[in-house]
N, C-alpha and C. Protein backbone atom coordinates (compact mmCIF):
# COMPACT_ATOMS: atom_id res chain seq x y z
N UNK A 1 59.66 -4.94 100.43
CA UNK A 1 59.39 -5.99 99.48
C UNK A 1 60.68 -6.54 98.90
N UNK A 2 61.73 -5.68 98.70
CA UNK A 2 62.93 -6.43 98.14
C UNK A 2 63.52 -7.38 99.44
N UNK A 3 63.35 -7.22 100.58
CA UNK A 3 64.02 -7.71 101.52
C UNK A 3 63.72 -9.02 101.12
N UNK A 4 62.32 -8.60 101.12
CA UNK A 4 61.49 -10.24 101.26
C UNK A 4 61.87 -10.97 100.47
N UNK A 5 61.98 -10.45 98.89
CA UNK A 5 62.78 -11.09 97.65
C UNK A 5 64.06 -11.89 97.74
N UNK A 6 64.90 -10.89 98.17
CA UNK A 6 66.20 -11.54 98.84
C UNK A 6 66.23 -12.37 99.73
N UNK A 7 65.26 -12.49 100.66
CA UNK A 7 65.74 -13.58 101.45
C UNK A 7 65.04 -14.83 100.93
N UNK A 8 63.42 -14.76 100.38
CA UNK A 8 63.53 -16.17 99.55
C UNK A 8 64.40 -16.53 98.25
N UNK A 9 65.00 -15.52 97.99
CA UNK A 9 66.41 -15.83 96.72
C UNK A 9 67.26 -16.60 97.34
N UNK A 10 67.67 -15.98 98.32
CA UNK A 10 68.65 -16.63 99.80
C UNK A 10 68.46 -17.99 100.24
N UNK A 11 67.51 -17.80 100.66
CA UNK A 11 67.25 -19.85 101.56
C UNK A 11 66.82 -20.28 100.36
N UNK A 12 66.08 -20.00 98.85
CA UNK A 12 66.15 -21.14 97.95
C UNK A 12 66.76 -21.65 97.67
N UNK A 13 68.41 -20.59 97.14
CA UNK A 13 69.48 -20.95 96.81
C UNK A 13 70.42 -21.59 97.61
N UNK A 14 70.04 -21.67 99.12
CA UNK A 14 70.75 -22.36 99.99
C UNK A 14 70.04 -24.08 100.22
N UNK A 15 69.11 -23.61 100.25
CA UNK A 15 68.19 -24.97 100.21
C UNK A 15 68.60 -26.08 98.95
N UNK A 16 68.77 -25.08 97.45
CA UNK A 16 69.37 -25.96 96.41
C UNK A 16 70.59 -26.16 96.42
N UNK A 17 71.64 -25.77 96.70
CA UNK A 17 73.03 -25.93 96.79
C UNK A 17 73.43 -27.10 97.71
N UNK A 18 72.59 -26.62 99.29
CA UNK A 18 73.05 -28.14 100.14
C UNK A 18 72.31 -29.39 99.71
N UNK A 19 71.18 -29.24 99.40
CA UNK A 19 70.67 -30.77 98.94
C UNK A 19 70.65 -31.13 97.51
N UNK A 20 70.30 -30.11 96.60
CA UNK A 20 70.82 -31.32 94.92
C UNK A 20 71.81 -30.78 94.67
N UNK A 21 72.70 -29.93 95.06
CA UNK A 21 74.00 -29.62 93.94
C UNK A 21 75.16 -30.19 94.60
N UNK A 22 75.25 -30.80 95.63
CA UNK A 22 76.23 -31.69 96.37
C UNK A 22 76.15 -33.20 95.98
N UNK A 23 75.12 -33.62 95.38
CA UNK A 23 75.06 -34.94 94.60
C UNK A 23 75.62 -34.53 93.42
N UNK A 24 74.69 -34.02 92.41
CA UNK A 24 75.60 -33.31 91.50
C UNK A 24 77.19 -33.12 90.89
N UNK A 25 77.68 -34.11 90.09
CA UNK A 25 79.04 -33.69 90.36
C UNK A 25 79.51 -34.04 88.38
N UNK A 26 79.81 -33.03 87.58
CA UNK A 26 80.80 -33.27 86.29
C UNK A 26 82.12 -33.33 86.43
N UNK A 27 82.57 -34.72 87.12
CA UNK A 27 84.44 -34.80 86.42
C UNK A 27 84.72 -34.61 87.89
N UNK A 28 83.67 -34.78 89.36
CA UNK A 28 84.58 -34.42 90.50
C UNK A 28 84.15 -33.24 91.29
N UNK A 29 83.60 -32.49 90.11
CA UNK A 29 83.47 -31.00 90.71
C UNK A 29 82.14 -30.61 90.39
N UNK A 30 81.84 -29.94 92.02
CA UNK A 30 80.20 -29.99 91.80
C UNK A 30 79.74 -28.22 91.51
N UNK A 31 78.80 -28.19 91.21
CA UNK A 31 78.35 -26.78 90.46
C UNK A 31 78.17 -25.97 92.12
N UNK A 32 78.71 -24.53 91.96
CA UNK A 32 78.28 -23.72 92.82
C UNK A 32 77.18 -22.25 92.60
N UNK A 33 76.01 -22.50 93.26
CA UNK A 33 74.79 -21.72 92.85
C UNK A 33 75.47 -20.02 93.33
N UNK A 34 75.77 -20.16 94.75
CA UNK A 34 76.34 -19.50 95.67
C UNK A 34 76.67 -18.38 94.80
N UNK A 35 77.46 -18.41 93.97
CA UNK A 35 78.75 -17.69 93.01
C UNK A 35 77.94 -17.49 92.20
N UNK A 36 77.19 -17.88 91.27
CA UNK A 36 76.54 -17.88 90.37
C UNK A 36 75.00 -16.35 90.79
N UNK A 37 74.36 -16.67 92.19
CA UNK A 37 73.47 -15.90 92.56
C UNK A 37 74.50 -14.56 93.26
N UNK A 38 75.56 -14.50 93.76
CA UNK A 38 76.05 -13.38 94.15
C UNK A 38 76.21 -12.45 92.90
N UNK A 39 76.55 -12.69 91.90
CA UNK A 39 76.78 -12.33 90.92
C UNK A 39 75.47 -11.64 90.35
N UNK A 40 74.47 -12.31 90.33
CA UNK A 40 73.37 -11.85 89.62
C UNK A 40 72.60 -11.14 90.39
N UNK A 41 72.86 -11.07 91.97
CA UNK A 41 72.42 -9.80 92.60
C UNK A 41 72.74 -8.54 92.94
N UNK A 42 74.39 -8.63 92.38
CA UNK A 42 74.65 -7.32 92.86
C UNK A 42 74.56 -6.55 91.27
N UNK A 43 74.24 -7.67 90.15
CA UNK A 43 74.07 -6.62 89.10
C UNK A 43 72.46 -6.14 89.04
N UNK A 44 71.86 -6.46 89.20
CA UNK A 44 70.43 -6.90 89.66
C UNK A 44 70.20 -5.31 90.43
N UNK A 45 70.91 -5.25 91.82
CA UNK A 45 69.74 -4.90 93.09
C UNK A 45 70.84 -3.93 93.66
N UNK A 46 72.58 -3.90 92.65
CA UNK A 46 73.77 -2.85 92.92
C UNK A 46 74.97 -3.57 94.10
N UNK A 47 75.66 -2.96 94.43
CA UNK A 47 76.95 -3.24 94.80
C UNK A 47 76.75 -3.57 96.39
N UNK A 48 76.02 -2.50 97.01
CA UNK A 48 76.20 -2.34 97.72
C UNK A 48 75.53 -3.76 99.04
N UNK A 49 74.03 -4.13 98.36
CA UNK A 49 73.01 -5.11 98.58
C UNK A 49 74.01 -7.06 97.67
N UNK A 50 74.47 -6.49 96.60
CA UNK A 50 74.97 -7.51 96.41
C UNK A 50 76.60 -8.44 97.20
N UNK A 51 77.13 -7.31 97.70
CA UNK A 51 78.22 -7.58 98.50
C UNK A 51 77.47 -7.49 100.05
N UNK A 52 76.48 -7.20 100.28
CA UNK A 52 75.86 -7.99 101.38
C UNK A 52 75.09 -9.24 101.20
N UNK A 53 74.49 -9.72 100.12
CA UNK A 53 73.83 -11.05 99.96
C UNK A 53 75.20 -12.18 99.59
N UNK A 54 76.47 -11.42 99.33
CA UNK A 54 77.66 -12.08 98.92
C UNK A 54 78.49 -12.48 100.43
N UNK A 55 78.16 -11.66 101.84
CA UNK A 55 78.93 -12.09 102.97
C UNK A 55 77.85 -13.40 103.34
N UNK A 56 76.29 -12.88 103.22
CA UNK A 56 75.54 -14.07 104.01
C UNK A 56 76.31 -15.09 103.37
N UNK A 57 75.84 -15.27 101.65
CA UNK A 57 75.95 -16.12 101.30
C UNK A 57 77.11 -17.04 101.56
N UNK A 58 78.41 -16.57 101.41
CA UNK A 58 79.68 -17.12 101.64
C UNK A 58 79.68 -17.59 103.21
N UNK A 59 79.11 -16.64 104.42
CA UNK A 59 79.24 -17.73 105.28
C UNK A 59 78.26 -18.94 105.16
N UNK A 60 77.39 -18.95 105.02
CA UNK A 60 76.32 -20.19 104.72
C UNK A 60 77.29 -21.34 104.45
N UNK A 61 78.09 -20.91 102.80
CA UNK A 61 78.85 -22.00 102.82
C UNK A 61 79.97 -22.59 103.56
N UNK A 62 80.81 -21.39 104.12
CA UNK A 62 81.36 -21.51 104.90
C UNK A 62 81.52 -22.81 106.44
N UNK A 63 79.66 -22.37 106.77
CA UNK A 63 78.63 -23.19 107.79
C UNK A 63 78.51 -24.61 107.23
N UNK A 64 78.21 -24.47 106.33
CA UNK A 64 78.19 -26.04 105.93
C UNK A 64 79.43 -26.77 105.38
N UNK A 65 80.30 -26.54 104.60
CA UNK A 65 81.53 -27.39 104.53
C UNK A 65 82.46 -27.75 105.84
N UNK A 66 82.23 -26.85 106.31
CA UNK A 66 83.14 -26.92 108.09
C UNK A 66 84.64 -26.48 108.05
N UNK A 67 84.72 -25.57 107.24
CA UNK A 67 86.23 -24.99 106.94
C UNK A 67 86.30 -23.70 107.51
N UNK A 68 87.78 -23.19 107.46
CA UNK A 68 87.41 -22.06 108.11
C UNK A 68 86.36 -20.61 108.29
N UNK A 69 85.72 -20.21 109.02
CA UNK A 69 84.52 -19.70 108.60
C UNK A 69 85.19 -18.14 108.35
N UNK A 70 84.24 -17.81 107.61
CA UNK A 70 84.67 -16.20 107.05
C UNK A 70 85.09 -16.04 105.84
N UNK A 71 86.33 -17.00 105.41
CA UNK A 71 86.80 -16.87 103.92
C UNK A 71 85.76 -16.45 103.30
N UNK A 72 84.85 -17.72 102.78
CA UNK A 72 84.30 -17.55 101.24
C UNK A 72 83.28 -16.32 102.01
N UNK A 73 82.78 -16.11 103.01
CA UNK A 73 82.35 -14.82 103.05
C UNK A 73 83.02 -13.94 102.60
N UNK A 74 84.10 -13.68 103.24
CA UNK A 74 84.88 -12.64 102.20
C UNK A 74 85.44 -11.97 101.09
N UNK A 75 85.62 -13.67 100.07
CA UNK A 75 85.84 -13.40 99.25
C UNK A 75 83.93 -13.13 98.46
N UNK A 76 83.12 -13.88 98.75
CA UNK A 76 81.80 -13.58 98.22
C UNK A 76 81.68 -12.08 98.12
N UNK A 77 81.81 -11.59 99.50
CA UNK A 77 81.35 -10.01 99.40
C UNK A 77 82.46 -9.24 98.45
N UNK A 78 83.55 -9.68 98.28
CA UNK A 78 84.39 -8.71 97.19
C UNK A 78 83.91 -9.25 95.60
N UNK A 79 83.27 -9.89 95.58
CA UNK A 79 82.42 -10.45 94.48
C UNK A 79 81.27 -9.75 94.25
N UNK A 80 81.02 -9.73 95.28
CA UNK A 80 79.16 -8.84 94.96
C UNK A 80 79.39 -6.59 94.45
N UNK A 81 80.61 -6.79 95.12
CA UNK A 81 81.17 -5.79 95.36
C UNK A 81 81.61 -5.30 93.92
């Protein structure tokens, strides 16, 4: 049952980030959910689950900006971590 949790936490928060929070923008700079939900899962669900919802997540973004892939995975998971 947590899986299941996490992964609709996962594609909601991916689903909201690529389509309204990329319009979205105060001063230039647009809000990141990404950072915001890594954070609240590894205090949530522990270190270990949160620095894994912190690699998906970071590549996701990774996938969609078109930059090099892996970074923000990496740095995500030392975040969740």
């Amino acid at each position: 049952m947590k899986g299941i949790k996490l992964f609709l936490i996962v594609l909601g928060v991916y689903l909201l980030q690529i389509i309204i929070m990329q319009e979205i923008s105060f001063w230039g700079i647009s809000p990141n959910l990404f950072l915001v939900v890594t954070c609240g899962i590894s205090f949530l669900f522990g270190s270990t689950t949160g620095g894994a919802c912190g690699l998906i997540l970071g590549l996701l973004q990774d996938m969609n900006m078109g930059r090099a892939i892996g970074l923000n995975g990496f740095l995500f998971m030392h975040i969740g971590i």
